[in-house]
PDB file of N, CA and C in Angstrom:
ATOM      1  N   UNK A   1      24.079  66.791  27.371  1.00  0.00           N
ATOM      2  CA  UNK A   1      24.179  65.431  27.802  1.00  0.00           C
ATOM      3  C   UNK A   1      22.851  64.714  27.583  1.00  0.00           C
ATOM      4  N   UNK A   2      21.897  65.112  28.047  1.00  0.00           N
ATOM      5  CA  UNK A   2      20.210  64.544  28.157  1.00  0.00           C
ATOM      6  C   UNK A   2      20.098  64.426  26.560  1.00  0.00           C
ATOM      7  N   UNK A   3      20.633  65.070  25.514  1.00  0.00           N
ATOM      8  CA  UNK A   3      20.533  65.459  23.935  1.00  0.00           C
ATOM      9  C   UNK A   3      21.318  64.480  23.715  1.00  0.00           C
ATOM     10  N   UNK A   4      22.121  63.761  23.916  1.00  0.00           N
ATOM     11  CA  UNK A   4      23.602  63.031  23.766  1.00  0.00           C
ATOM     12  C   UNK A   4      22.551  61.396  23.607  1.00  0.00           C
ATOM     13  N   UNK A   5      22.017  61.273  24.953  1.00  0.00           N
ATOM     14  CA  UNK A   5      21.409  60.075  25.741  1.00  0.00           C
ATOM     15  C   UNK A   5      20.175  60.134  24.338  1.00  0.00           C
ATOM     16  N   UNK A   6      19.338  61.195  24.304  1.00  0.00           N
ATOM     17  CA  UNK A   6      17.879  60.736  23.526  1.00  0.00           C
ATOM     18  C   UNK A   6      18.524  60.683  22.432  1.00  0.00           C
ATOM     19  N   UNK A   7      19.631  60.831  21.189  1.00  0.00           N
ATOM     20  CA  UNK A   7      19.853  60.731  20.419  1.00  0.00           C
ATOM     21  C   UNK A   7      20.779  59.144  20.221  1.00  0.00           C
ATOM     22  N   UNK A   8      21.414  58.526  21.416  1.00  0.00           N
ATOM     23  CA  UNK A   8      21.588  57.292  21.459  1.00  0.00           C
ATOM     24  C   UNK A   8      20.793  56.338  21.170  1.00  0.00           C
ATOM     25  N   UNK A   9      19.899  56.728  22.489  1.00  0.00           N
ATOM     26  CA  UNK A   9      18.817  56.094  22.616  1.00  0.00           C
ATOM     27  C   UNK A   9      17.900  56.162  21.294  1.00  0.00           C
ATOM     28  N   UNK A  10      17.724  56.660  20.491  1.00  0.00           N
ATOM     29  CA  UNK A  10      16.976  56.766  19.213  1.00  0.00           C
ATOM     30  C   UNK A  10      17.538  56.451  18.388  1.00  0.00           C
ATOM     31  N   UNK A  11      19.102  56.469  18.156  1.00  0.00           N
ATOM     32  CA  UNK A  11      19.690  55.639  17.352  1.00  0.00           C
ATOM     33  C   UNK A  11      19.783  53.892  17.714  1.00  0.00           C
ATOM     34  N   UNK A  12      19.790  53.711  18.852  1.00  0.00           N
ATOM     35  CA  UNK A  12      19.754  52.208  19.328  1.00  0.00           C
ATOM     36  C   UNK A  12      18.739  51.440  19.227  1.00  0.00           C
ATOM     37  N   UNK A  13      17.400  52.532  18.874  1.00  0.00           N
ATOM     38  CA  UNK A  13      15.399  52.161  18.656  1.00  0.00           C
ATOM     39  C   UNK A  13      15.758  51.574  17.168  1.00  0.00           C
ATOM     40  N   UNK A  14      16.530  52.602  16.779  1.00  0.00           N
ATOM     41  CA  UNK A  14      15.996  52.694  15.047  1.00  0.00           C
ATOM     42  C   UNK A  14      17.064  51.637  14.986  1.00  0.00           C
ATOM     43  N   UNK A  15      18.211  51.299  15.358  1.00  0.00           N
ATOM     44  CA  UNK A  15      19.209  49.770  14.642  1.00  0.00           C
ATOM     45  C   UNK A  15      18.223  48.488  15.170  1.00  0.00           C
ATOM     46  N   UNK A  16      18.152  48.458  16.257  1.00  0.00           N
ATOM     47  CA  UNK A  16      16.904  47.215  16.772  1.00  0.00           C
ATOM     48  C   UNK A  16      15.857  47.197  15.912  1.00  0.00           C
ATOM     49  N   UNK A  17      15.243  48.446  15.377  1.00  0.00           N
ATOM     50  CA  UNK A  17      14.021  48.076  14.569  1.00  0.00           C
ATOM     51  C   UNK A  17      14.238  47.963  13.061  1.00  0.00           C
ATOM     52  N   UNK A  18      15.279  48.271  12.698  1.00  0.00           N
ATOM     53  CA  UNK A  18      16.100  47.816  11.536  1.00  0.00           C
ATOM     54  C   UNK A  18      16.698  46.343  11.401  1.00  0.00           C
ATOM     55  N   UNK A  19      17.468  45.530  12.334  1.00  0.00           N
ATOM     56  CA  UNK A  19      17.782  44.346  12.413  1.00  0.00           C
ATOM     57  C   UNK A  19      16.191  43.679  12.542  1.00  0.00           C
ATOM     58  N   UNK A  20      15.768  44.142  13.827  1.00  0.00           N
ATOM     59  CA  UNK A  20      13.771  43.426  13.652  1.00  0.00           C
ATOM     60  C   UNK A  20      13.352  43.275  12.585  1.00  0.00           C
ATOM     61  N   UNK A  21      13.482  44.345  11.639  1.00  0.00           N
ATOM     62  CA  UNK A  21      13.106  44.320  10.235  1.00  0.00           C
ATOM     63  C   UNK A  21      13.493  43.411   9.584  1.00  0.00           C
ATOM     64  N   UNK A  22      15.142  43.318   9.092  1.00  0.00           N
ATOM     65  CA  UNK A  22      15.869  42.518   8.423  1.00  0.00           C
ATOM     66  C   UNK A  22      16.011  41.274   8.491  1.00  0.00           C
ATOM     67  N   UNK A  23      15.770  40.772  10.097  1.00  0.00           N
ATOM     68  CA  UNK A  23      15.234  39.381  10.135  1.00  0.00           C
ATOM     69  C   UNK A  23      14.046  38.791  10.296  1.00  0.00           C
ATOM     70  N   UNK A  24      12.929  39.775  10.340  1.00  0.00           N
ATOM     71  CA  UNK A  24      11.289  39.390   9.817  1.00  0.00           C
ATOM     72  C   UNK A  24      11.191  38.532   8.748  1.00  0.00           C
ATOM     73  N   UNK A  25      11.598  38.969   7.424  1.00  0.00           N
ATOM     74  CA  UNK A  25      11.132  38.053   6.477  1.00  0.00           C
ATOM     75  C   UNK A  25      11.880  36.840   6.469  1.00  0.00           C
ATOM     76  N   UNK A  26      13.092  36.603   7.098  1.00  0.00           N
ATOM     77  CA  UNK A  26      13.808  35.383   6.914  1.00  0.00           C
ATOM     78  C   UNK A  26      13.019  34.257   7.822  1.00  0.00           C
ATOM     79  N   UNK A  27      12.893  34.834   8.449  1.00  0.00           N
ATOM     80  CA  UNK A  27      11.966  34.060   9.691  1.00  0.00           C
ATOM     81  C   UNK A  27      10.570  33.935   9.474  1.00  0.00           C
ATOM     82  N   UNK A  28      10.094  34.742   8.897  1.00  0.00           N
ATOM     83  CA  UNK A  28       8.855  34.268   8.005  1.00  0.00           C
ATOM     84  C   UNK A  28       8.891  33.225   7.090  1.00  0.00           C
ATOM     85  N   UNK A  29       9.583  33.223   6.533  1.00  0.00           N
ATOM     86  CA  UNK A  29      10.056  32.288   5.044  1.00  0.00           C
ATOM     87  C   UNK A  29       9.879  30.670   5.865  1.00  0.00           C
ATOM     88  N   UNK A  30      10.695  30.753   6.747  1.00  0.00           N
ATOM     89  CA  UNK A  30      10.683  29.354   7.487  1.00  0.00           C
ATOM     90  C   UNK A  30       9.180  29.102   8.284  1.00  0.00           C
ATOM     91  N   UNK A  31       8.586  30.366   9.064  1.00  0.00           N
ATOM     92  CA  UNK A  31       7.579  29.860   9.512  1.00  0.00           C
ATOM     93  C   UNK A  31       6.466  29.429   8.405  1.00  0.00           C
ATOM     94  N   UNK A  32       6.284  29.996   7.401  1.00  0.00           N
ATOM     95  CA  UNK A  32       5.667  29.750   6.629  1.00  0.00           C
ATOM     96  C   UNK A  32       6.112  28.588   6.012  1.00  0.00           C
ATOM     97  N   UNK A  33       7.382  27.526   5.760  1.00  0.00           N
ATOM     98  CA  UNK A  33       7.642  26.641   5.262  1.00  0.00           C
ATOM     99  C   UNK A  33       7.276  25.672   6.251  1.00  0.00           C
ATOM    100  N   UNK A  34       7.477  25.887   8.031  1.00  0.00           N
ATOM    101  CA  UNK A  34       6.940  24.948   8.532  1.00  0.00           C
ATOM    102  C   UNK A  34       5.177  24.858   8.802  1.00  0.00           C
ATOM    103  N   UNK A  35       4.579  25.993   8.602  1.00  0.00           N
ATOM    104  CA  UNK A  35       3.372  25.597   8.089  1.00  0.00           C
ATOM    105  C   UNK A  35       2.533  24.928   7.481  1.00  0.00           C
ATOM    106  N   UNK A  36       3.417  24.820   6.159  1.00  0.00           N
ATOM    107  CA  UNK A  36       3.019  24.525   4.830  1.00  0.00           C
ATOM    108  C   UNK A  36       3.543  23.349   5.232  1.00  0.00           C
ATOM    109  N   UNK A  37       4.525  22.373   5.707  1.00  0.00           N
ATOM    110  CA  UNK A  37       4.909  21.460   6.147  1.00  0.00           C
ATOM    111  C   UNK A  37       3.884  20.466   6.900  1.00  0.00           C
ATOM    112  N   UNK A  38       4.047  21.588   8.363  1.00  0.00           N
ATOM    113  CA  UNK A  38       2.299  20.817   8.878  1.00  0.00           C
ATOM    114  C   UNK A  38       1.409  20.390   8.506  1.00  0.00           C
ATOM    115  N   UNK A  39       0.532  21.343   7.445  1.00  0.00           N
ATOM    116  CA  UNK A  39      -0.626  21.305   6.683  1.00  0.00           C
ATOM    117  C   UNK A  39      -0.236  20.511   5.981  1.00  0.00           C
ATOM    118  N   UNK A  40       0.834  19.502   5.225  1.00  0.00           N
ATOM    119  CA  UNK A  40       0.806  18.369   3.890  1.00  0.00           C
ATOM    120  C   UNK A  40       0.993  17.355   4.855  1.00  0.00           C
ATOM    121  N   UNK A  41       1.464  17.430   5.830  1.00  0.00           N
ATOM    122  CA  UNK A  41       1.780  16.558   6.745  1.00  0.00           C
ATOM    123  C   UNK A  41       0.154  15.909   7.581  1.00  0.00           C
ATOM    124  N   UNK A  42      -0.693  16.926   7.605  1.00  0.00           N
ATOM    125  CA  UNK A  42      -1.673  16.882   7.774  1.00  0.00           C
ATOM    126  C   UNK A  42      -2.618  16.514   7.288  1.00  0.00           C
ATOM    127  N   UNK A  43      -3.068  16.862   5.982  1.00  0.00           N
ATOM    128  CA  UNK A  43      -3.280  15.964   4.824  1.00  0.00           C
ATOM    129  C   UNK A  43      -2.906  14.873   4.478  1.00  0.00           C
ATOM    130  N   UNK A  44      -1.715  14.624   4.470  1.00  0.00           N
ATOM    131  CA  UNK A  44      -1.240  13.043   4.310  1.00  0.00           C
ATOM    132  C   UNK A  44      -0.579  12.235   4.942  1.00  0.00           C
ATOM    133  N   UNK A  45      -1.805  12.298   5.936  1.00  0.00           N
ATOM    134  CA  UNK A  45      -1.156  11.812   7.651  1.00  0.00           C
ATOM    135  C   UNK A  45      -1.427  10.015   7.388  1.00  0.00           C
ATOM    136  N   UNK A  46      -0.041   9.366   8.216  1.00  0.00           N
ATOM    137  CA  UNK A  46       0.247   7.914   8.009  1.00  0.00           C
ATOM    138  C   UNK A  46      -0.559   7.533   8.762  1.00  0.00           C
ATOM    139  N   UNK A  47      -1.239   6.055   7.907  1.00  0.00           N
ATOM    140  CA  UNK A  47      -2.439   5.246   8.808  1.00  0.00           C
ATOM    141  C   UNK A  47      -2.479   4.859   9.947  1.00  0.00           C
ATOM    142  N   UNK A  48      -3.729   5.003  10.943  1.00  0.00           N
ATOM    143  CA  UNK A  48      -3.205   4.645  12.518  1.00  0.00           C
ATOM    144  C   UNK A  48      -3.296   3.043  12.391  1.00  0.00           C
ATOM    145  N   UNK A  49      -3.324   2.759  13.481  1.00  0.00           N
ATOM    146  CA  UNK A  49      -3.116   0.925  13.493  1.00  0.00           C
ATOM    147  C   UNK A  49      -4.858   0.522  13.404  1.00  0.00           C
ATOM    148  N   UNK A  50      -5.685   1.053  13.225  1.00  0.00           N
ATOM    149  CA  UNK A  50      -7.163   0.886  12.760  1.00  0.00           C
ATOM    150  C   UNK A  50      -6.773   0.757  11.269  1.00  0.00           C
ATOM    151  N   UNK A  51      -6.681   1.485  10.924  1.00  0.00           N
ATOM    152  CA  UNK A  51      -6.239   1.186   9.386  1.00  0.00           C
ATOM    153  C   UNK A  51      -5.222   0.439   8.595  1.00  0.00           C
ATOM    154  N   UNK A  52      -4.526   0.411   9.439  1.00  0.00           N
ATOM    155  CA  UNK A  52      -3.552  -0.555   9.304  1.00  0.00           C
ATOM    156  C   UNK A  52      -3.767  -1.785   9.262  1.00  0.00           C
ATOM    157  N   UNK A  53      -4.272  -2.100  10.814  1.00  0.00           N
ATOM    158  CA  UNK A  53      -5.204  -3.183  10.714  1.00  0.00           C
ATOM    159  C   UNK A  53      -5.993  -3.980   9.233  1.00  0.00           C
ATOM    160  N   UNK A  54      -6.824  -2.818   9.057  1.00  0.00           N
ATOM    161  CA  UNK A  54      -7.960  -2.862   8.344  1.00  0.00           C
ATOM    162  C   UNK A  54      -7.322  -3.412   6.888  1.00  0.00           C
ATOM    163  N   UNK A  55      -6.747  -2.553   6.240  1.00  0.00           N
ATOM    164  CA  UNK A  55      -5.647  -2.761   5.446  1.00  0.00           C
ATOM    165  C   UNK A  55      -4.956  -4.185   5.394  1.00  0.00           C
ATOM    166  N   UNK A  56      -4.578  -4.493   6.540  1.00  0.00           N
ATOM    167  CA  UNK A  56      -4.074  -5.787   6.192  1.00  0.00           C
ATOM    168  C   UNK A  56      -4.908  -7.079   6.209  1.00  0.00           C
ATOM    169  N   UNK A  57      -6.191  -6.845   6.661  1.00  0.00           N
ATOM    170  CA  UNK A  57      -7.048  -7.964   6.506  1.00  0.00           C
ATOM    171  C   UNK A  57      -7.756  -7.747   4.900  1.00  0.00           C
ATOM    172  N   UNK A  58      -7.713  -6.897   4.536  1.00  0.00           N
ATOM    173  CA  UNK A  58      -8.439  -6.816   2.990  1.00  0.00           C
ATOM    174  C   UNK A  58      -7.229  -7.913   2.216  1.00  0.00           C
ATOM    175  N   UNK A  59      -5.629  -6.893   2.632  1.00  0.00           N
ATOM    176  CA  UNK A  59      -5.214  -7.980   1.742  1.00  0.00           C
ATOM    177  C   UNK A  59      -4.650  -9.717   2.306  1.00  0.00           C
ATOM    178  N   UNK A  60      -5.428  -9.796   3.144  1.00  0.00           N
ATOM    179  CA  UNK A  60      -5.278 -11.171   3.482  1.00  0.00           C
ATOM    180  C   UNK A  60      -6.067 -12.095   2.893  1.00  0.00           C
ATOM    181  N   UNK A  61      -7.495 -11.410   2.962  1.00  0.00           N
ATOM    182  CA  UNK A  61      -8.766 -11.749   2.052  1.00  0.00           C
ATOM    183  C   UNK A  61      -8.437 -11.779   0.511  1.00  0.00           C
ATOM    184  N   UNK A  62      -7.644 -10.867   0.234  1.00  0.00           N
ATOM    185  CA  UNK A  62      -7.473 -11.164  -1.566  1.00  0.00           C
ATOM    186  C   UNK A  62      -6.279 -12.055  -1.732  1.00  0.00           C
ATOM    187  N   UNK A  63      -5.816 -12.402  -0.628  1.00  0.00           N
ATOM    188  CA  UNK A  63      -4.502 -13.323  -1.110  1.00  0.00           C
ATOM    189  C   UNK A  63      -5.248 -14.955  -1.041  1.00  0.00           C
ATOM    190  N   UNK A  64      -5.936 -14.704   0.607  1.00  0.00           N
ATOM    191  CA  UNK A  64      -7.179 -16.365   0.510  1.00  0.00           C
ATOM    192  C   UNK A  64      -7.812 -16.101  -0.763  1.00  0.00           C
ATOM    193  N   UNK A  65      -8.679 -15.519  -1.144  1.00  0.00           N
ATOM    194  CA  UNK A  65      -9.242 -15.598  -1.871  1.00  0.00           C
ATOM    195  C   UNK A  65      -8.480 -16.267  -3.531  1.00  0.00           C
ATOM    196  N   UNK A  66      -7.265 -15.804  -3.645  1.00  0.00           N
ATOM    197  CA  UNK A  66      -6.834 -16.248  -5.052  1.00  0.00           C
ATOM    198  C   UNK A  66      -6.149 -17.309  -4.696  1.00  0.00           C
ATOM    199  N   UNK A  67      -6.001 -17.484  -3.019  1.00  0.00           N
ATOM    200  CA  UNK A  67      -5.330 -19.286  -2.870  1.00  0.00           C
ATOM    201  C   UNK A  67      -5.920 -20.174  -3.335  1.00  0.00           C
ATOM    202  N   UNK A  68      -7.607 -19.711  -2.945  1.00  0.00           N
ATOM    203  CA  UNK A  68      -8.643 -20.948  -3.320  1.00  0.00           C
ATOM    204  C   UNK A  68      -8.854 -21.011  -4.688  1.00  0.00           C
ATOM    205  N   UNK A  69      -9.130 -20.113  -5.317  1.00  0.00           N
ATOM    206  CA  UNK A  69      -9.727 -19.684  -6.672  1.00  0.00           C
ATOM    207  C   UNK A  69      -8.335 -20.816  -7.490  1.00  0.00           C
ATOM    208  N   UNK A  70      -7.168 -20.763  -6.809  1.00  0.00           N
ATOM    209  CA  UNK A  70      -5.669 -20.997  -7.506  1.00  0.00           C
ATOM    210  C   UNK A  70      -5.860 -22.892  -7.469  1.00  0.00           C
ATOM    211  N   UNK A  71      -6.806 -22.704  -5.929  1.00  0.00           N
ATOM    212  CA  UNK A  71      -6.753 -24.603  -5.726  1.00  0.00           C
ATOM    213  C   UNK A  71      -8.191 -25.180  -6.429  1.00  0.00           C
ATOM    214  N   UNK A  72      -8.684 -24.401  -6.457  1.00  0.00           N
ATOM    215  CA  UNK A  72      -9.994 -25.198  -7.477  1.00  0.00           C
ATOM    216  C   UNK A  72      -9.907 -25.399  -8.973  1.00  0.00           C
ATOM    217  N   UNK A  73      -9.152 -24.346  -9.027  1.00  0.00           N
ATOM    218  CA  UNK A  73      -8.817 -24.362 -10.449  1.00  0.00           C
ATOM    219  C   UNK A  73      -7.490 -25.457 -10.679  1.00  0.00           C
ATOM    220  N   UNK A  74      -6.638 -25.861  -9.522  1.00  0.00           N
ATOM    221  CA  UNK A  74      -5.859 -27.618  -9.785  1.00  0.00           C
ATOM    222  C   UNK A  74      -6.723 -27.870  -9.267  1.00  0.00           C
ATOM    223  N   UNK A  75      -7.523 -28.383  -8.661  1.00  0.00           N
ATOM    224  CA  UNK A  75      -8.339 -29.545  -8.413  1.00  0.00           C
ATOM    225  C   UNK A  75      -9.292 -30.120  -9.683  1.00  0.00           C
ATOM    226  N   UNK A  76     -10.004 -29.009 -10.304  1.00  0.00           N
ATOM    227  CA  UNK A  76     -10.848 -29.077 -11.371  1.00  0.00           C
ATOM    228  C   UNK A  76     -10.197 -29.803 -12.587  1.00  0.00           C
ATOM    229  N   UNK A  77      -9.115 -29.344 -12.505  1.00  0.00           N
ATOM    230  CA  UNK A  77      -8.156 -30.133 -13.781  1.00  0.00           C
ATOM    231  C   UNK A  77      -7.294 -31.394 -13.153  1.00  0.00           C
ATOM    232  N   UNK A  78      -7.300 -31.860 -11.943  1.00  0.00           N
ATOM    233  CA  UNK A  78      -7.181 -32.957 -11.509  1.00  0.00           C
ATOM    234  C   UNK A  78      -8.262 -34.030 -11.807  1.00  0.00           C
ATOM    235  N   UNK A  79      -9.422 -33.771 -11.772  1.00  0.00           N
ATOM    236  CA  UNK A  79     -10.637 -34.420 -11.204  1.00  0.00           C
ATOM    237  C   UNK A  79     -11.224 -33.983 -12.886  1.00  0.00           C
ATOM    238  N   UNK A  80     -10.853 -33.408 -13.608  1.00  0.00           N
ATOM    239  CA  UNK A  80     -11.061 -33.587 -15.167  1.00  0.00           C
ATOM    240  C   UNK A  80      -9.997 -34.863 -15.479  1.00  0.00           C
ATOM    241  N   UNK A  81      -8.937 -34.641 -15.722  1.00  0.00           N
ATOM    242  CA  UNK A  81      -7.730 -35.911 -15.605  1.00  0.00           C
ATOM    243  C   UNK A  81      -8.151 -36.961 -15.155  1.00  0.00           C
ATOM    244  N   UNK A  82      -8.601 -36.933 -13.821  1.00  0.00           N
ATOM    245  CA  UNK A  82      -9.178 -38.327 -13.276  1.00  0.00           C
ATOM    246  C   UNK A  82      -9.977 -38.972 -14.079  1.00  0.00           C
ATOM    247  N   UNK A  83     -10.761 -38.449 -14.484  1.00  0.00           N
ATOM    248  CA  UNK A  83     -12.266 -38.817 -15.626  1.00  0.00           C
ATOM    249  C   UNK A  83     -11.395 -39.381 -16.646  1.00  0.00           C
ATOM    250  N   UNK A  84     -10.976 -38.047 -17.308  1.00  0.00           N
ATOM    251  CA  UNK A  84     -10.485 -38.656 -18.762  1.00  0.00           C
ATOM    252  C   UNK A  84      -9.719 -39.914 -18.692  1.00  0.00           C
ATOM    253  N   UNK A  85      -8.928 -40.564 -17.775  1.00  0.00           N
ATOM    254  CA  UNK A  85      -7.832 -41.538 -17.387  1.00  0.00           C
ATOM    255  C   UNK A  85      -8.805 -42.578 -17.171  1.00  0.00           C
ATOM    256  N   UNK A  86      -9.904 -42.514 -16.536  1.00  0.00           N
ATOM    257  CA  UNK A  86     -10.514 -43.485 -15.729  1.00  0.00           C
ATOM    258  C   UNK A  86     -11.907 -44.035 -17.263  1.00  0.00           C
ATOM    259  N   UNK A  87     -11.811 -42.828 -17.962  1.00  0.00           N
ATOM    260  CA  UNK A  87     -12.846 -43.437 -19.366  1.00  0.00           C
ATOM    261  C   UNK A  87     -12.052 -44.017 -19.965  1.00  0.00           C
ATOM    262  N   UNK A  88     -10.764 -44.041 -20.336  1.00  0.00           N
ATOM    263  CA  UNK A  88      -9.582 -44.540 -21.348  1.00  0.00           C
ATOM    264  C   UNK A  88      -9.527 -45.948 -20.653  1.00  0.00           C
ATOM    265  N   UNK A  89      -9.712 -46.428 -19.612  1.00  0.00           N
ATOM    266  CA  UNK A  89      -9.034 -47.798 -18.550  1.00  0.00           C
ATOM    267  C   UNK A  89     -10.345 -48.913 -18.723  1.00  0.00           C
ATOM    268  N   UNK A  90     -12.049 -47.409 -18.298  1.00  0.00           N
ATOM    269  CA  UNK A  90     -12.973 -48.475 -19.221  1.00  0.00           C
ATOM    270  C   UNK A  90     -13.102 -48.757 -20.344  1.00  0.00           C
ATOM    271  N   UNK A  91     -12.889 -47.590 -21.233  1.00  0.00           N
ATOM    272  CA  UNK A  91     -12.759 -48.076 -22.518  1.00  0.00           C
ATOM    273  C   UNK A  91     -11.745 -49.966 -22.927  1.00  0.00           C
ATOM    274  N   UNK A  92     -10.583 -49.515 -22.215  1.00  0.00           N
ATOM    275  CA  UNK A  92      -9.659 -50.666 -22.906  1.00  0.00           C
ATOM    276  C   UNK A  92     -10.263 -52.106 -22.226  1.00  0.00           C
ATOM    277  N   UNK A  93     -11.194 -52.031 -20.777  1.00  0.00           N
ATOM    278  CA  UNK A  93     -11.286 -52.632 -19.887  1.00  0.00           C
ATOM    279  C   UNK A  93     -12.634 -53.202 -20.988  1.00  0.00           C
ATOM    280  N   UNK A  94     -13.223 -52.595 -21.191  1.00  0.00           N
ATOM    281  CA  UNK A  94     -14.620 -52.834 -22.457  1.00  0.00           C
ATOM    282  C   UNK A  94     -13.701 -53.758 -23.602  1.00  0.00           C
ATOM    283  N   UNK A  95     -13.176 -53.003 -24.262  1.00  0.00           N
ATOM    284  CA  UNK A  95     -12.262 -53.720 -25.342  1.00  0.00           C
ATOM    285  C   UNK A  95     -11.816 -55.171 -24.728  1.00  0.00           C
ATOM    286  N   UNK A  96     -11.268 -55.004 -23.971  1.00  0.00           N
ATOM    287  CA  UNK A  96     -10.556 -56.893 -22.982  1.00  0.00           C
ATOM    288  C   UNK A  96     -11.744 -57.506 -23.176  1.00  0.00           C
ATOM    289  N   UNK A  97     -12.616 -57.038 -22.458  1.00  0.00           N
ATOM    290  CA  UNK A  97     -14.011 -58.181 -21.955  1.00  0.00           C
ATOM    291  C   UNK A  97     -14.770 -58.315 -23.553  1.00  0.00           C
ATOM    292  N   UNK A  98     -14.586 -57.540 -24.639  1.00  0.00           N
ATOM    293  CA  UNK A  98     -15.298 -57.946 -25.769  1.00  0.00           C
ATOM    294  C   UNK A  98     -14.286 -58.924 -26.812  1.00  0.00           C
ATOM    295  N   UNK A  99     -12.906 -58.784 -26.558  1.00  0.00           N
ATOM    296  CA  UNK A  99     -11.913 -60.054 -27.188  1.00  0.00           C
ATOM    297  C   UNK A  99     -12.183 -61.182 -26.393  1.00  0.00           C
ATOM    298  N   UNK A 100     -12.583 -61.102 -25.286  1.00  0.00           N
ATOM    299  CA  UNK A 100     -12.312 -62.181 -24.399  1.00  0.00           C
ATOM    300  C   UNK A 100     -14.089 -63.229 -24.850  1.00  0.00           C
ATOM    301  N   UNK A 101     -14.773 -61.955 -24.812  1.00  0.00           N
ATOM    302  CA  UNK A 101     -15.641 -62.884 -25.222  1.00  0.00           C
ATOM    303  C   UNK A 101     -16.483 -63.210 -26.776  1.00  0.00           C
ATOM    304  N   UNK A 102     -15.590 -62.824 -27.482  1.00  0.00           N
ATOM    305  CA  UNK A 102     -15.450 -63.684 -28.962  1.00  0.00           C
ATOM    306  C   UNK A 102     -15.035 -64.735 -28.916  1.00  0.00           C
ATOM    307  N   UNK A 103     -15.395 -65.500 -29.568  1.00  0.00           N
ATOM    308  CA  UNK A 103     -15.219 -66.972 -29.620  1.00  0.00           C
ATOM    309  C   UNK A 103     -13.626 -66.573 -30.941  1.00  0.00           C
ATOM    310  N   UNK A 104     -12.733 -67.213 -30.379  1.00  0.00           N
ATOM    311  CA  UNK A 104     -11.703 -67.517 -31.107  1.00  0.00           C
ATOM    312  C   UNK A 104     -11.954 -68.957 -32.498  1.00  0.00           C
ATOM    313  N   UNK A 105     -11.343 -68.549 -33.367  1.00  0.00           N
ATOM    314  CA  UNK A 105     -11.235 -69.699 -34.804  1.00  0.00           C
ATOM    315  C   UNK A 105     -10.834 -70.775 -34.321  1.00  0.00           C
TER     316      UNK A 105
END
């Protein structure tokens, strides 16, 4: 009987440490995938709201920045236009006042 029991009992060690076995590496496979998970996750961890922040004032600055750059550059060609329009008006305005003051035949 006591021979019956230690030979159970040693068969019931060795299936437990056989299934232990058989599901070691499966369960490795995953711990090691959520590792490797962590660690990229870790590495390419999403910006906190400092950076975020930060981030969005750069591109606020490059969007002002090409608003103005966008309005000087119409203004400059407004205020070129203006000129050119306003030399053409003296010009003709010159021309009037030099018929006007020729003495007619």
């Amino acid at each position: 009987m006591n021979r019956t029991r230690i030979a159970l009992i040693a068969a019931l060690v060795g299936a437990t440490s056989t299934l232990a076995f058989a599901a070691e590496p499966g369960s490795e496979a995953a711990r090691k995938e959520r590792m490797d998970q962590a660690y990229q996750d870790s590495r390419n961890a999403q910006p906190g709201p400092a950076a975020r922040a930060e981030s969005s004032i750069k591109r606020g600055a490059a969007r002002t920045g090409s608003a103005v750059k966008t309005g000087a550059q119409k203004a400059g060609r407004a205020v070129g236009t203006g000129v050119r329009k306003t030399g053409e008006v003296i010009g003709r305005g010159g021309e009037k006042l030099q018929e006007a003051s020729t003495p007619k035949p």
